[in-house]
Protein backbone atom coordinates (compact mmCIF):
# COMPACT_ATOMS: atom_id res chain seq x y z
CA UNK A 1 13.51 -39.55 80.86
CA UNK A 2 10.98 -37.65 82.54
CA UNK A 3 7.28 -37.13 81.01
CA UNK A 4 6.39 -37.14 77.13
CA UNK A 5 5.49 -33.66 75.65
CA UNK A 6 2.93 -35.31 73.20
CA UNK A 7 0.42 -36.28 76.75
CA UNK A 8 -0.11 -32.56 76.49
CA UNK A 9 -0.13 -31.48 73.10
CA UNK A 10 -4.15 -32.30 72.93
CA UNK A 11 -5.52 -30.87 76.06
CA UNK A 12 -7.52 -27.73 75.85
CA UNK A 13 -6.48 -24.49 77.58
CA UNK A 14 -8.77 -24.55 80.22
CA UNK A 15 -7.46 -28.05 81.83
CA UNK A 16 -3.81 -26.66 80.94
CA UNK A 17 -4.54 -23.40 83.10
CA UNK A 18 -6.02 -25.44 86.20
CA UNK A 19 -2.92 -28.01 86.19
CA UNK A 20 -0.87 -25.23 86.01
CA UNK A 21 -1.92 -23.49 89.05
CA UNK A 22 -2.05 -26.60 90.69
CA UNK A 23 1.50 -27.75 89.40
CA UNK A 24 2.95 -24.00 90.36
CA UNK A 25 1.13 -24.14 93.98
CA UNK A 26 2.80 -27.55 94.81
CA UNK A 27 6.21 -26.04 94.05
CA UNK A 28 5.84 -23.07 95.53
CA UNK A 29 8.92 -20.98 96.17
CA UNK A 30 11.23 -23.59 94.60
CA UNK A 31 9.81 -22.35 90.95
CA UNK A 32 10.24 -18.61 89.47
CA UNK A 33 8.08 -18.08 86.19
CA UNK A 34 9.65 -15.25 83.61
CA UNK A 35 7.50 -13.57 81.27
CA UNK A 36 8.93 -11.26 78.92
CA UNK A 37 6.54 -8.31 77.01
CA UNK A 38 6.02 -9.75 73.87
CA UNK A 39 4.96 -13.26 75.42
CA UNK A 40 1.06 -14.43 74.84
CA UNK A 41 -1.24 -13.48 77.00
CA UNK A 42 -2.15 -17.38 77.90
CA UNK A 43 1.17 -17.97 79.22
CA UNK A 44 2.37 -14.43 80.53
CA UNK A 45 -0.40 -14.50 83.15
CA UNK A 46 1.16 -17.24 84.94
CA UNK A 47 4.39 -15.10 85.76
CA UNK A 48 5.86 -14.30 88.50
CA UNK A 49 8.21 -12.05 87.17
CA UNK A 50 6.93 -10.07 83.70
CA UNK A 51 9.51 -7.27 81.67
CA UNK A 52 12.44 -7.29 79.84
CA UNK A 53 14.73 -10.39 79.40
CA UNK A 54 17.37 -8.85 81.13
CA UNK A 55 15.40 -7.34 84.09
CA UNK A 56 13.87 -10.83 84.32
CA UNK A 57 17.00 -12.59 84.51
CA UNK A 58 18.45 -10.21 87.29
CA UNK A 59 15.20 -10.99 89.20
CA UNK A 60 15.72 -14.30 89.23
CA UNK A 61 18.94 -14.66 90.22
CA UNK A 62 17.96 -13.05 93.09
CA UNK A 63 15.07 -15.45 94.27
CA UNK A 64 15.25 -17.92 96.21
CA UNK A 65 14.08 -20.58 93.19
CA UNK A 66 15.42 -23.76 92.59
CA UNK A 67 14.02 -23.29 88.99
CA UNK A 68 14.13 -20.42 86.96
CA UNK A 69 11.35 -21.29 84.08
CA UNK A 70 11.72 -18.33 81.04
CA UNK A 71 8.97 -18.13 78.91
CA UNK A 72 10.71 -16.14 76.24
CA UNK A 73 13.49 -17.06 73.76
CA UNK A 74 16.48 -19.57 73.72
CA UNK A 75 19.18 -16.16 74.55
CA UNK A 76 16.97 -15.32 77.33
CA UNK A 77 17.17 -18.38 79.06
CA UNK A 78 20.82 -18.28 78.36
CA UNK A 79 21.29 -14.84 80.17
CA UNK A 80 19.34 -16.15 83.09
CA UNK A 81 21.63 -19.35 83.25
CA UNK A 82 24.56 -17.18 83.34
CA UNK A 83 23.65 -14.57 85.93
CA UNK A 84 22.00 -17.18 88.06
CA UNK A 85 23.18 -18.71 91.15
CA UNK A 86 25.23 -22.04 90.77
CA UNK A 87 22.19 -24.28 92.00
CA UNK A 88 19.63 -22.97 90.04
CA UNK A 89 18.62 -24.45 86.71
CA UNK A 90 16.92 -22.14 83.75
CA UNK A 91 14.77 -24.20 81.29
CA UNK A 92 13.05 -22.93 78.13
CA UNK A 93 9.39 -24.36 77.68
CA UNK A 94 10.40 -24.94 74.04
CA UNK A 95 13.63 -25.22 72.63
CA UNK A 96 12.41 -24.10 68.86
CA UNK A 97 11.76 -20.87 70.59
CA UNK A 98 14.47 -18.47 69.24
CA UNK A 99 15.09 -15.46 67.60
CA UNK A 100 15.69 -14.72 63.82
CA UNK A 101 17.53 -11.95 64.78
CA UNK A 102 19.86 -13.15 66.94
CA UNK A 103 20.38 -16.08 64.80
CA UNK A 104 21.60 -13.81 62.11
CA UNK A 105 25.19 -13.32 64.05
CA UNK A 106 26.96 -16.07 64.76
CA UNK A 107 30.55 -16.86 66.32
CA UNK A 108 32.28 -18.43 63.23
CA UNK A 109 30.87 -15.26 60.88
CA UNK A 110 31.72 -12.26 63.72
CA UNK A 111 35.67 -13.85 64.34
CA UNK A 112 36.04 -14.11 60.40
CA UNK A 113 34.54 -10.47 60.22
CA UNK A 114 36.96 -9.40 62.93
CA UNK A 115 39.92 -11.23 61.21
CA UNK A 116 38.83 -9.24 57.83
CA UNK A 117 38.82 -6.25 59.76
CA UNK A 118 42.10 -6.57 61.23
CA UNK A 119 43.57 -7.21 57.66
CA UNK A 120 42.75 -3.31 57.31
CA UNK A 121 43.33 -2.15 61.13
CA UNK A 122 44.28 -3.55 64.10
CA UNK A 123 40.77 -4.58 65.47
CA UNK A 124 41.32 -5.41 69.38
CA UNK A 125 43.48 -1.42 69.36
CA UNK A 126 40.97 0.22 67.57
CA UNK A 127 37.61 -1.20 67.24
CA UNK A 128 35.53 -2.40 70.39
CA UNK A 129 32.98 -4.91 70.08
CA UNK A 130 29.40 -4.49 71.37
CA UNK A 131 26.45 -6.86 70.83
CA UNK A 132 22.59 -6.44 72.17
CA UNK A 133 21.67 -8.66 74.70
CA UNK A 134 19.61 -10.20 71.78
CA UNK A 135 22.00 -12.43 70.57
CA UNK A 136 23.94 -15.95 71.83
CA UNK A 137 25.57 -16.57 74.78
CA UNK A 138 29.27 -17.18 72.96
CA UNK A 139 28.98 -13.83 70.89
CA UNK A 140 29.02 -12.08 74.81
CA UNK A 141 31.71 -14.25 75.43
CA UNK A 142 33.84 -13.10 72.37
CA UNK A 143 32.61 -9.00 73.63
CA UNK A 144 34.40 -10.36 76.70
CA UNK A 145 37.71 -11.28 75.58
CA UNK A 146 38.13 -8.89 73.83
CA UNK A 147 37.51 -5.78 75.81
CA UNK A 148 34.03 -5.43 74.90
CA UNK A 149 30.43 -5.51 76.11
CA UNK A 150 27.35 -5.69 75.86
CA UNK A 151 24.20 -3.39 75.60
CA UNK A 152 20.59 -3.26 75.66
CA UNK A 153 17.66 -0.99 74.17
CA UNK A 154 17.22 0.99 76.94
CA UNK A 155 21.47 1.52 77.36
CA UNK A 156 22.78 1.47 74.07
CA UNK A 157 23.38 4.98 74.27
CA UNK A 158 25.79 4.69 77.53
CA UNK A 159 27.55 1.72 76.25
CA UNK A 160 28.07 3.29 73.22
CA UNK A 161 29.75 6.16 74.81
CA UNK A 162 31.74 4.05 77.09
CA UNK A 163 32.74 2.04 74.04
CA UNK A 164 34.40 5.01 71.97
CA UNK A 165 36.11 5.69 75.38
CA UNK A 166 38.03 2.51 74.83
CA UNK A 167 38.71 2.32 70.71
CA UNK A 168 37.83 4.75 68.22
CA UNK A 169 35.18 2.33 66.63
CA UNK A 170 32.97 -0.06 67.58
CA UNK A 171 31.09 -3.47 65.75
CA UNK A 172 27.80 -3.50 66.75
CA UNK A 173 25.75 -6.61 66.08
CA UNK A 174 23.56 -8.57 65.27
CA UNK A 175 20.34 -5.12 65.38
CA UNK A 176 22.01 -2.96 62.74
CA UNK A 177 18.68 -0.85 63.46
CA UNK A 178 19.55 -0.15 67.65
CA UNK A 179 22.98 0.17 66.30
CA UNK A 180 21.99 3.45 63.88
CA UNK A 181 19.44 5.00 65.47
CA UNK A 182 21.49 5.17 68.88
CA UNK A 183 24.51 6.74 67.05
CA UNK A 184 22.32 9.52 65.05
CA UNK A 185 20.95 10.05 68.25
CA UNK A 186 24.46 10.68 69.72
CA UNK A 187 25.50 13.05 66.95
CA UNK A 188 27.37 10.56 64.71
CA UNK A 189 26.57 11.36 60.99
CA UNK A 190 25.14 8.83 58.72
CA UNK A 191 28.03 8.72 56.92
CA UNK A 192 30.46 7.63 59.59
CA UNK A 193 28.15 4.57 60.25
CA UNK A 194 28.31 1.52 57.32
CA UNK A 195 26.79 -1.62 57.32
CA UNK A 196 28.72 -4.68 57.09
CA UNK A 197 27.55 -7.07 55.02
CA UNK A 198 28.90 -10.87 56.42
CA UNK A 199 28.25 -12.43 53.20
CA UNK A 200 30.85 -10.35 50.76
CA UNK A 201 34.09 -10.19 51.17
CA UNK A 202 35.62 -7.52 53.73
CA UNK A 203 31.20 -6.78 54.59
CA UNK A 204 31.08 -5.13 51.10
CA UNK A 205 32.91 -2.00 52.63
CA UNK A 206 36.09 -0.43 50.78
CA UNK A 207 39.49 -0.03 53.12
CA UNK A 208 38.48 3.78 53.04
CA UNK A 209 35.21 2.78 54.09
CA UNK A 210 36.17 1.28 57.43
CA UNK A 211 38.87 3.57 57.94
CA UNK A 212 36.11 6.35 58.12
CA UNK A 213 33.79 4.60 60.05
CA UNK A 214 32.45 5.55 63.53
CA UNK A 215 29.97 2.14 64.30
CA UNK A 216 30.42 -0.96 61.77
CA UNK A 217 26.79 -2.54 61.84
CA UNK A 218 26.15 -5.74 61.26
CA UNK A 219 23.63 -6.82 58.77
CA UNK A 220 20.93 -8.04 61.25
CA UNK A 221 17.13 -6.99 61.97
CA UNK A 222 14.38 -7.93 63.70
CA UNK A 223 11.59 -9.69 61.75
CA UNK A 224 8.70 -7.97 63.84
CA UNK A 225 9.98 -4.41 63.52
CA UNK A 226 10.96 -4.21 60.16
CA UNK A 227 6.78 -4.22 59.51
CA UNK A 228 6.71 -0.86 60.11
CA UNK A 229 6.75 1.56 57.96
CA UNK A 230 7.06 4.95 57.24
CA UNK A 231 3.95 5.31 55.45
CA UNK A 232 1.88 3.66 58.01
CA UNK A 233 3.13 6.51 60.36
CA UNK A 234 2.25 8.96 57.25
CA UNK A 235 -1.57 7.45 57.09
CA UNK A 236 -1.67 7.66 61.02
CA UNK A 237 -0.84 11.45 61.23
CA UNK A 238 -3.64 11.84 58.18
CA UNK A 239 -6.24 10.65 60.36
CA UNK A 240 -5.05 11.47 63.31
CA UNK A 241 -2.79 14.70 64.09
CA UNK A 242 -3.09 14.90 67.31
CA UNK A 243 -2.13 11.53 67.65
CA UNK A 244 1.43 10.63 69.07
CA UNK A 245 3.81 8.12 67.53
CA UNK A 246 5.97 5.99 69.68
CA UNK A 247 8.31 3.05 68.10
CA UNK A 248 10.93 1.05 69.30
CA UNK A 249 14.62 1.31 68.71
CA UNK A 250 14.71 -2.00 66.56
CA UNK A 251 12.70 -0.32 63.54
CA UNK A 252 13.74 0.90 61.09
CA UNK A 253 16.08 4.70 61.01
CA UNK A 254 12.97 5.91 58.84
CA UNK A 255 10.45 5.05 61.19
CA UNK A 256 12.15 6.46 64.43
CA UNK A 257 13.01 9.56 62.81
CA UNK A 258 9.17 10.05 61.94
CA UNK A 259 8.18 8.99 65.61
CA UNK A 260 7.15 11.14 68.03
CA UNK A 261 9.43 8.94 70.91
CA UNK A 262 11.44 6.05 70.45
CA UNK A 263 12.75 3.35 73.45
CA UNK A 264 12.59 0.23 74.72
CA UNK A 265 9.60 -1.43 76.02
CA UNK A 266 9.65 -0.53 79.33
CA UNK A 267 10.19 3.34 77.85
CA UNK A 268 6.83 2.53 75.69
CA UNK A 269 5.05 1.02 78.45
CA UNK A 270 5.55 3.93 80.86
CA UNK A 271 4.93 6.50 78.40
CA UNK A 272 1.67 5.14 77.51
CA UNK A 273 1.02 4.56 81.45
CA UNK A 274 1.91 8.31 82.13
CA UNK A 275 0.08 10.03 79.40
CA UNK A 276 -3.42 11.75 79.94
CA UNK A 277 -6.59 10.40 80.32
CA UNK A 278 -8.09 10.30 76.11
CA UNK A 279 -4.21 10.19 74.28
CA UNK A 280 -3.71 8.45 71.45
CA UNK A 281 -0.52 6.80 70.50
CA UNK A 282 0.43 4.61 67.50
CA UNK A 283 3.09 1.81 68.50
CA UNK A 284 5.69 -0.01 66.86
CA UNK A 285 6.66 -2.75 68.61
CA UNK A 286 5.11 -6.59 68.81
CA UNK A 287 1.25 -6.88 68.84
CA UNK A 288 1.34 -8.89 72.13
CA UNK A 289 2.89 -5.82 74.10
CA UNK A 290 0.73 -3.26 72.21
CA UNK A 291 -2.60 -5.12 72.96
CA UNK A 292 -1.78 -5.81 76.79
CA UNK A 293 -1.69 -2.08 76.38
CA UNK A 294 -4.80 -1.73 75.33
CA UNK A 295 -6.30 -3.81 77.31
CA UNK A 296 -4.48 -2.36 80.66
CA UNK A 297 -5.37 1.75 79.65
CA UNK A 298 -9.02 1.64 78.35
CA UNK A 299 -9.56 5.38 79.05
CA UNK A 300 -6.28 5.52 75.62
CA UNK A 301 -6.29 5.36 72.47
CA UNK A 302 -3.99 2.94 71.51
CA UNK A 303 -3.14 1.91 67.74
CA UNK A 304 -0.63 -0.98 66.35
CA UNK A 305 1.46 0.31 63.65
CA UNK A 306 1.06 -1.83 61.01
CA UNK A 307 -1.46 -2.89 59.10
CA UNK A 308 -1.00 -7.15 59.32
CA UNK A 309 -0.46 -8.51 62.48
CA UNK A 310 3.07 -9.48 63.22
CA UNK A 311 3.73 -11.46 66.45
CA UNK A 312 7.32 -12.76 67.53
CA UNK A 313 6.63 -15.99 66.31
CA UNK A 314 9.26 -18.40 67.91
CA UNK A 315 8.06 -16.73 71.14
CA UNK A 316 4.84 -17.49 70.36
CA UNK A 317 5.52 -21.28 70.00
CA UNK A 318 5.94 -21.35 73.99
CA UNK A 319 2.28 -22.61 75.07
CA UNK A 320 0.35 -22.92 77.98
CA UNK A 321 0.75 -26.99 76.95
CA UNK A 322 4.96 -26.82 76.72
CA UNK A 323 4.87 -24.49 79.94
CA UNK A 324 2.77 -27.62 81.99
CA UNK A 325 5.15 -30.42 80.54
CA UNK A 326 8.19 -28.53 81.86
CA UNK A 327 5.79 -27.68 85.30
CA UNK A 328 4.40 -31.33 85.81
CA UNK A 329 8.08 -32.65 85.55
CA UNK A 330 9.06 -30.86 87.76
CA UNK A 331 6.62 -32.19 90.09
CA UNK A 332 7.57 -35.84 89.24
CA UNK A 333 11.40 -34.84 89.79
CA UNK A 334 12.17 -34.59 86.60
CA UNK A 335 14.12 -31.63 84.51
CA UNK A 336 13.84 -31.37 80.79
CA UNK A 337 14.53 -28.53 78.63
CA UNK A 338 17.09 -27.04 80.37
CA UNK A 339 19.24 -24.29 79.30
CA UNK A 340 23.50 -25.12 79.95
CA UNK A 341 25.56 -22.39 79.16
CA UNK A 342 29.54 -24.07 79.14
CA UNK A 343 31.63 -22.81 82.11
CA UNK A 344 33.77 -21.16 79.68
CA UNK A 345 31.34 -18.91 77.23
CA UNK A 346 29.29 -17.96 80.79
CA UNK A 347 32.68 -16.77 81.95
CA UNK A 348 33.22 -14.54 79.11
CA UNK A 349 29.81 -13.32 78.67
CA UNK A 350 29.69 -12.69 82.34
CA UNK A 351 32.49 -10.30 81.84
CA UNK A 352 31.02 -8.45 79.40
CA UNK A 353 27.72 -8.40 80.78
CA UNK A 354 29.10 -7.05 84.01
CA UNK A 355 30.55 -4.37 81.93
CA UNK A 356 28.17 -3.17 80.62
CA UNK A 357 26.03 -3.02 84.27
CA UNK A 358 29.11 -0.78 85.57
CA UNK A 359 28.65 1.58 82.34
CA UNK A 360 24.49 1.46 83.20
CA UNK A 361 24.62 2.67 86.90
């Protein structure tokens, strides 16, 4: 049964941060923690590991750890499952830690999309599917069987290539915003890239539509990045033009055509880290990353985009009371909260994943 969450729920941060140094020493090498960017700053200090959820999964499979704790979102803690070894066991601090986005494709709604689709072509000849690591473990697995992959913020460009290599489309889900501001970047006009809409019939697209089409996107966004706004880049420059604007890939076309650069958060991070001594940069990604910024370049100038806070709030839910209960069971020899990905969707996604690290080398 292990121990009760609600023992925790009332102690203060302070005793939480000395029982879980304590808790983390007595493991020792048995326990990996994961921290991804946008994670709050009272957890993400006790990582081990601290990046992108990819990056963090690799770097756990690769430890030595019996456990493999992620503090970041239920898909995360899927991808580490699947790429880790056999004996190791990811668990998720909280399982109401997911992500809107992600949520916003699921399997029964992408295979009755690709079933409309291949009313008007044959979809597994000529369209190849292609989802961001952001999204479920048995979307990767339908990539996989059917000759497609996936991608990530920092690849989407090279998958995207390697996917037209295959089919002469692709269905890109669930970030419709990754999805068109990789292929404008590429060269592919606006016009050649349509949104599909899963709640109308055939995604709200005409036959001649989809015909035409380059990159089908699905109808999915991130909550966090659609806060940004043109304007607020507009009132930025006003104030400050020598300023530079820097947003990430899951915002909105408009707002990564007025940035400066655009790329994922490692791209931000070492941008900022690189600049000169006195440069200012407005950011559009989640307020956790952009004030760790702050905080770690003091000599910069660093500005949030938007006006009202925006956090990734079923990240946020992850505490430094959840990540104890999962640590002090541990301890006591017990496992809760961990994250089983079925034999059969890890094989799938597995293919795909390892697809797409072939395209990224």
């Amino acid at each position: 049964m292990g121990i009760s969450i609600e023992k925790f729920l009332s102690l203060n941060d302070v005793q939480c941060e000395e029982r879980i140094i304590a808790a983390k020493a007595i493991l020792g090498k048995r326990l990996v923690i994961l921290g991804h960017h946008y994670q709050r700053d009272d957890v993400f200090k006790h990582a081990d590991y601290t990046g992108d959820s990819l990056k963090l999964s690799r770097q756990a499979a690769q430890s030595k750890a019996d456990y493999i704790i992620f503090c970041g979102v239920h898909f995360m803690a899927e991808v580490a499952d699947i790429l880790s070894r056999p004996d190791q066991i990811a668990i998720l601090p909280d399982l109401t830690a997911g992500c809107s986005m992600a949520d916003m494709a699921d399997l029964q709604k992408v295979e009755q999309a690709w079933k409309d689709l291949s009313v008007v072509l044959n979809a597994d000849e000529h369209i190849t599917p292609m989802t961001y690591i952001n999204s479920a473990a048995d979307l990767k697995a339908f990539c996989g069987h059917h000759g497609g992959v996936v991608c990530t913020s920092t690849n989407a460009q090279h998958v995207l290539e390697w996917a037209f290599k295959q089919r002469d489309k692709v269905l890109f889900f669930p970030d419709q915003h990754l999805g068109r501001n990789t292929g404008v970047r590429m060269g592919i006009p606006l016009e050649q890239i349509v949104l599909w809409d899963f709640d109308k019939p055939n995604g709200g697209l005409t036959v001649e539509e989809i015909k035409a089409a380059k990159i089908i996107l699905w109808d999915g966004f991130c909550s966090v990045h659609q806060q940004f706004m043109p304007e607020h880049i507009d009132q930025y420059r006003s104030t400050y033009p020598e300023g530079k604007v820097i947003s990430h890939p899951e915002a909105s076309f408009e707002v990564c055509q007025k940035s400066d650069e655009v790329g994922s958060t490692e791209y931000i991070i070492n941008m900022v880290k690189a600049s000169p001594k006195g440069a200012r940069w407005l950011i559009g990604t989640e307020v956790n990353l952009v004030n760790r910024l702050a905080q770690d370049y003091p000599d910069k100038f660093i500005h949030y985009m938007a006006p009202i806070v925006c956090m990734c709030s079923t990240m946020y839910r992850i505490d430094p009371q959840h990540l104890l209960w999962i640590l002090e069971n541990l301890v006591a020899g017990h496992v809760v909260n961990q994250i089983k990905v079925s034999p059969q969707v890890a094989k799938g996604a597995r293919l795909a994943l390892e697809r797409m690290f072939k395209v990224s080398r």
